[in-house]
Protein backbone atom coordinates (compact mmCIF):
# COMPACT_ATOMS: atom_id res chain seq x y z
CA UNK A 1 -10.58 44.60 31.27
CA UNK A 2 -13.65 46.73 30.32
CA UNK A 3 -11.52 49.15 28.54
CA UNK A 4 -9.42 46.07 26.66
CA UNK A 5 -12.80 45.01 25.52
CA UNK A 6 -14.17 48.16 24.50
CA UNK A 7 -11.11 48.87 22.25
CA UNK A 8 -12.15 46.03 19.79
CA UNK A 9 -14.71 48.94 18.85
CA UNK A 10 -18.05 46.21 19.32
CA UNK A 11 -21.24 47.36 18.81
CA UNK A 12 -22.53 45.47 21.15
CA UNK A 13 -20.99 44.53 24.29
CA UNK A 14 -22.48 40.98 26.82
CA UNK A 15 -21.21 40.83 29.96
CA UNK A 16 -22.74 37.26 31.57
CA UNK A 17 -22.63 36.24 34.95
CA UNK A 18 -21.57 39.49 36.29
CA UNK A 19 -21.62 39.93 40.42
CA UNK A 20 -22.85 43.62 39.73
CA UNK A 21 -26.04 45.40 41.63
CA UNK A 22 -27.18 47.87 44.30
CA UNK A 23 -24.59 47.25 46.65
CA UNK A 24 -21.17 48.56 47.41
CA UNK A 25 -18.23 48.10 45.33
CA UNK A 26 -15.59 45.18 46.78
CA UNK A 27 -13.07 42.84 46.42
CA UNK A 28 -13.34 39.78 48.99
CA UNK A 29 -11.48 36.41 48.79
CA UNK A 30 -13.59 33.25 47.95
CA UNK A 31 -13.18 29.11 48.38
CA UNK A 32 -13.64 27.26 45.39
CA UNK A 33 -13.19 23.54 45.36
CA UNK A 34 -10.18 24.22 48.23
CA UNK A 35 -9.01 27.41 46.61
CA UNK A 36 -9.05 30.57 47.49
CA UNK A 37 -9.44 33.00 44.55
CA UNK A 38 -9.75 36.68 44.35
CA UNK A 39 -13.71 38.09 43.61
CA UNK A 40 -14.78 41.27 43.22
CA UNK A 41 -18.45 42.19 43.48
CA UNK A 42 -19.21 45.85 41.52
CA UNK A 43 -21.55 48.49 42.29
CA UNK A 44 -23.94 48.58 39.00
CA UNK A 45 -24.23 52.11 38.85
CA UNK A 46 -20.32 52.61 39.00
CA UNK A 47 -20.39 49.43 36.37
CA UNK A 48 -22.80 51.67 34.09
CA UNK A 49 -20.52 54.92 34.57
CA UNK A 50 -17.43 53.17 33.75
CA UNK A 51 -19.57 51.71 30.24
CA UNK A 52 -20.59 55.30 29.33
CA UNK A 53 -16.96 56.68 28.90
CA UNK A 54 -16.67 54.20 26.29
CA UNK A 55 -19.87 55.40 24.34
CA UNK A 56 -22.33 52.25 25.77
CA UNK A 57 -25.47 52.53 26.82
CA UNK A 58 -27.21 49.93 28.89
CA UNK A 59 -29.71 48.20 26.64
CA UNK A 60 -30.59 45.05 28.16
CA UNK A 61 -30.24 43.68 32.56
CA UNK A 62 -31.70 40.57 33.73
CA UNK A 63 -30.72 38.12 36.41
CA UNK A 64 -27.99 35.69 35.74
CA UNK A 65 -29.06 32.45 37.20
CA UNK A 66 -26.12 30.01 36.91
CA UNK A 67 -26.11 26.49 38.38
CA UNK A 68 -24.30 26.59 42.01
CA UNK A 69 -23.47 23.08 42.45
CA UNK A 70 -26.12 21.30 39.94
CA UNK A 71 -28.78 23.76 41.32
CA UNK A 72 -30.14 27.12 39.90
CA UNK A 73 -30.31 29.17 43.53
CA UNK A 74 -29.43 32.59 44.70
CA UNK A 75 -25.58 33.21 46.27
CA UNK A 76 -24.83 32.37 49.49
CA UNK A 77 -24.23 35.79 51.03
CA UNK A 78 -25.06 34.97 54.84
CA UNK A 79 -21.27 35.69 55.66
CA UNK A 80 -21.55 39.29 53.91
CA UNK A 81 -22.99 42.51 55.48
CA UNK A 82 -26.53 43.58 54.39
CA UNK A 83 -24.97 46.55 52.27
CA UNK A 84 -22.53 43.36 50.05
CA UNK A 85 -25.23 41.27 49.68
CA UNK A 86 -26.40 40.33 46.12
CA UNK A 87 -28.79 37.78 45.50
CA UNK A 88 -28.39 36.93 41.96
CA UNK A 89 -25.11 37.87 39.36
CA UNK A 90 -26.77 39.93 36.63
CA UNK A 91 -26.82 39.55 32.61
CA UNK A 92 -25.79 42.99 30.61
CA UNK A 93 -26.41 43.78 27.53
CA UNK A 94 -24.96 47.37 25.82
CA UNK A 95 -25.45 49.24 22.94
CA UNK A 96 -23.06 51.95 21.06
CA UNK A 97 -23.60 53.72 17.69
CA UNK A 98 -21.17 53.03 15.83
C-alpha cells in the first residue's frame, strides 16, 4: 500500500492511526464488534526504512489517540507479549523534495 501511495508522487505523505513503534513487526487476528479481522502491528524503524526507498523523510511522530469505545485510552495489549505491546497507534508525518 505504501508503495501505491507513494507513486501519486505527494510531497507530503500522513499516515494516521498507525499501530507502528518499538516493538516487533506482526500480523495477529483481532475481534471487532463479533468479527475477526486481520491486524498487523509494524516495527517503526522497519516503517521508516520502507519510507526512505521512496525518497521520505520522517518529519513529524506523535501519538495517535483515537476514541476506543467513546473513550480516549491506551490499547488493550494484556493478551500480547511484552516485546508486541504498543501503548498508543502513532501519527506520521513525511517529507520529500520534490
Amino acid at each position: 500500500m505504501l508503495a501505491e501511495l507513494c507513486s501519486y508522487n505527494p510531497r507530503h505523505l500522513v499516515l494516521a492511526d498507525v499501530m507502528s513503534g518499538d516493538i516487533e513487526t506482526f500480523v495477529t487476528l483481532q475481534e471487532f464488534y463479533g468479527r475477526k479481522i486481520r491486524f498487523r502491528f509494524l516495527n517503526i524503524e522497519e516503517l521508516l526504512n520502507e519510507t526512505k526507498k521512496h525518497g521520505f523523510e520522517l518529519i513529524y511522530k506523535s501519538n495517535y489517540a483515537g476514541k476506543i469505545c467513546d473513550a480516549i485510552r491506551s490499547l488493550d495489549r494484556a493478551h500480547f507479549d511484552k516485546k508486541f505491546q504498543l501503548d498508543f497507534a502513532c501519527q506520521l508525518v513525511f517529507s520529500r523534495d520534490g
